[in-house]
Protein backbone atom coordinates (compact mmCIF):
# COMPACT_ATOMS: atom_id res chain seq x y z
CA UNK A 1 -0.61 -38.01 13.11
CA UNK A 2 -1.12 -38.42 16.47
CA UNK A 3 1.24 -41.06 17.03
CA UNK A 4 4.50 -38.59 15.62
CA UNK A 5 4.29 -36.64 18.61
CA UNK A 6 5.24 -39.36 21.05
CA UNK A 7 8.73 -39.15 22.19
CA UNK A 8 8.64 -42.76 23.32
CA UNK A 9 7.34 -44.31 19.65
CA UNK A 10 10.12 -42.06 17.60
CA UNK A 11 13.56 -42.97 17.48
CA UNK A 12 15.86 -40.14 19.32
CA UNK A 13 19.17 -39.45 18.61
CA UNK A 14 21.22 -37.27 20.19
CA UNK A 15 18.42 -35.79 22.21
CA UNK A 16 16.48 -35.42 18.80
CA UNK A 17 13.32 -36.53 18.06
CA UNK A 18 12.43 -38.16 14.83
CA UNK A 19 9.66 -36.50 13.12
CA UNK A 20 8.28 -40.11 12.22
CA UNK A 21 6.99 -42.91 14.59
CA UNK A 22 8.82 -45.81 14.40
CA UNK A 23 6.04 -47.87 12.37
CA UNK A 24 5.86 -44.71 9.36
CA UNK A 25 9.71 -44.39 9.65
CA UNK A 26 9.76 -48.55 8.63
CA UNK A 27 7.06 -48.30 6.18
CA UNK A 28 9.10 -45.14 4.30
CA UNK A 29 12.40 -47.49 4.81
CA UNK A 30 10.61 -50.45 3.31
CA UNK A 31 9.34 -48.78 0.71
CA UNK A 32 13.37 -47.06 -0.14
CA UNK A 33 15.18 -50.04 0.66
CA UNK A 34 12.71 -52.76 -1.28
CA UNK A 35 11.74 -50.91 -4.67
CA UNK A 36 15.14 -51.08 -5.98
CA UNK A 37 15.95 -54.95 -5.41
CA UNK A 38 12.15 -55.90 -6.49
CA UNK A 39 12.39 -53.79 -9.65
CA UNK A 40 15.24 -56.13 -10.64
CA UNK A 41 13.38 -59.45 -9.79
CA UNK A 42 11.42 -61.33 -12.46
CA UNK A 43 7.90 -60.63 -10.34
CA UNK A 44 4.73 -63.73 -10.76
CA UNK A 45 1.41 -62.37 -12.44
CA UNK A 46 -0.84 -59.75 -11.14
CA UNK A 47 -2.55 -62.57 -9.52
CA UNK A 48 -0.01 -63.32 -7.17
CA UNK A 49 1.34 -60.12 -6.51
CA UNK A 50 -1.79 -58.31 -5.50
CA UNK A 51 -2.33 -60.57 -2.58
CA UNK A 52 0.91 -61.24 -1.75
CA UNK A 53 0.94 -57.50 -0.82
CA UNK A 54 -2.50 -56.85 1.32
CA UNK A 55 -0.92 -60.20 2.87
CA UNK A 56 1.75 -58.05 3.66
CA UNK A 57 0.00 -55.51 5.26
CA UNK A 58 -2.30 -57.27 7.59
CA UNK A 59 0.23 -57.70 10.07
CA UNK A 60 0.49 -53.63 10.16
CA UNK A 61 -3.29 -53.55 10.28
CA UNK A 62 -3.96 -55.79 13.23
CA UNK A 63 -1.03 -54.34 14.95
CA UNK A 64 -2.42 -50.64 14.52
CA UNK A 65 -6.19 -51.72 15.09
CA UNK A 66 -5.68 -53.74 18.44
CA UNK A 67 -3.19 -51.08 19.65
CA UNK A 68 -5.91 -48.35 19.40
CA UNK A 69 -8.49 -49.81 20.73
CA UNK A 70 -7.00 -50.53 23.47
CA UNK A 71 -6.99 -54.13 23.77
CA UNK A 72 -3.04 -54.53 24.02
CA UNK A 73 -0.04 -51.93 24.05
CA UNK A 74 2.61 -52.41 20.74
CA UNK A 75 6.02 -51.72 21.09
CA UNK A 76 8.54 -49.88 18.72
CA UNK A 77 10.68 -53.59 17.76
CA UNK A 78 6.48 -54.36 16.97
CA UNK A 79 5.91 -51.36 15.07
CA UNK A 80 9.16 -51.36 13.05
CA UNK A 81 8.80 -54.94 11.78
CA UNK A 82 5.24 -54.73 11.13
CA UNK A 83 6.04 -51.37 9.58
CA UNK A 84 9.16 -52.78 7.02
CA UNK A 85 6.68 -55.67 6.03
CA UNK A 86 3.76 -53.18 5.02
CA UNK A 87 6.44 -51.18 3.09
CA UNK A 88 7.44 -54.19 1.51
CA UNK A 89 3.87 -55.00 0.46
CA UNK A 90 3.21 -51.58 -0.30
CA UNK A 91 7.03 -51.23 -2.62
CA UNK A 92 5.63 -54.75 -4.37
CA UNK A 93 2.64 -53.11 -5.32
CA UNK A 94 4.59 -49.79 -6.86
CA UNK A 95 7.14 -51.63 -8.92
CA UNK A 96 4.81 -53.95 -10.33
CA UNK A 97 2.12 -51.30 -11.02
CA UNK A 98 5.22 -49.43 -12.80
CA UNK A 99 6.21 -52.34 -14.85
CA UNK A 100 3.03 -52.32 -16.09
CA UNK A 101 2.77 -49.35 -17.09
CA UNK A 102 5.96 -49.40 -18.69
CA UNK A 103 4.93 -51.94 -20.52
CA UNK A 104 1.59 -50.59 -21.61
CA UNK A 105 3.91 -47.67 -22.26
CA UNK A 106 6.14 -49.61 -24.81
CA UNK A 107 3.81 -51.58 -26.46
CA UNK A 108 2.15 -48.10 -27.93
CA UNK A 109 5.38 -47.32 -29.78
């Protein structure tokens, strides 16, 4: 991605670039950190959850989409909130689909 090579979107420690922008390094976090703690949560119907998560991506989308074409510069804070929120969206979307599944899974025995 074109994005990962820019020194001033990756976080740099100790004179060491991360290999991730700062919005994929939020999304990746999201996704880590929010799994876990939703898999635990008693999670509304397929109806709700479904939006609730391209809701949560929008932010991410207009963020990425006005930045390239050029209408307005981001800026890492920008990118990593926007970024935890789509990994957020994108973590309620992979627990729930698992649940399913498990589910589905269960049900056959």
């Amino acid at each position: 991605m074109p994005c990962h090579r820019h020194r001033e979107r990756s976080l740099v420690i100790k004179g060491r670039q991360f290999p991730l922008c700062y919005r994929c390094m939020a999304i990746l976090l999201g996704i880590i950190v929010i799994s876990p703690i939703i898999w635990f949560l008693q999670l509304p119907s397929s109806l709700l959850v479904f939006p609730i998560s391209i809701l949560l991506n929008i932010p991410l989308i207009l963020d990425g989409v006005t930045q390239a074409a050029k209408h307005r510069q981001s800026n890492n804070f920008l990118r990593f909130v926007t970024g935890i929120m789509s990994g957020g969206g994108l973590a309620l979307s992979i627990v729930h689909s698992a649940k399913l599944l498990v589910t589905i899974i269960v049900g056959m025995t």
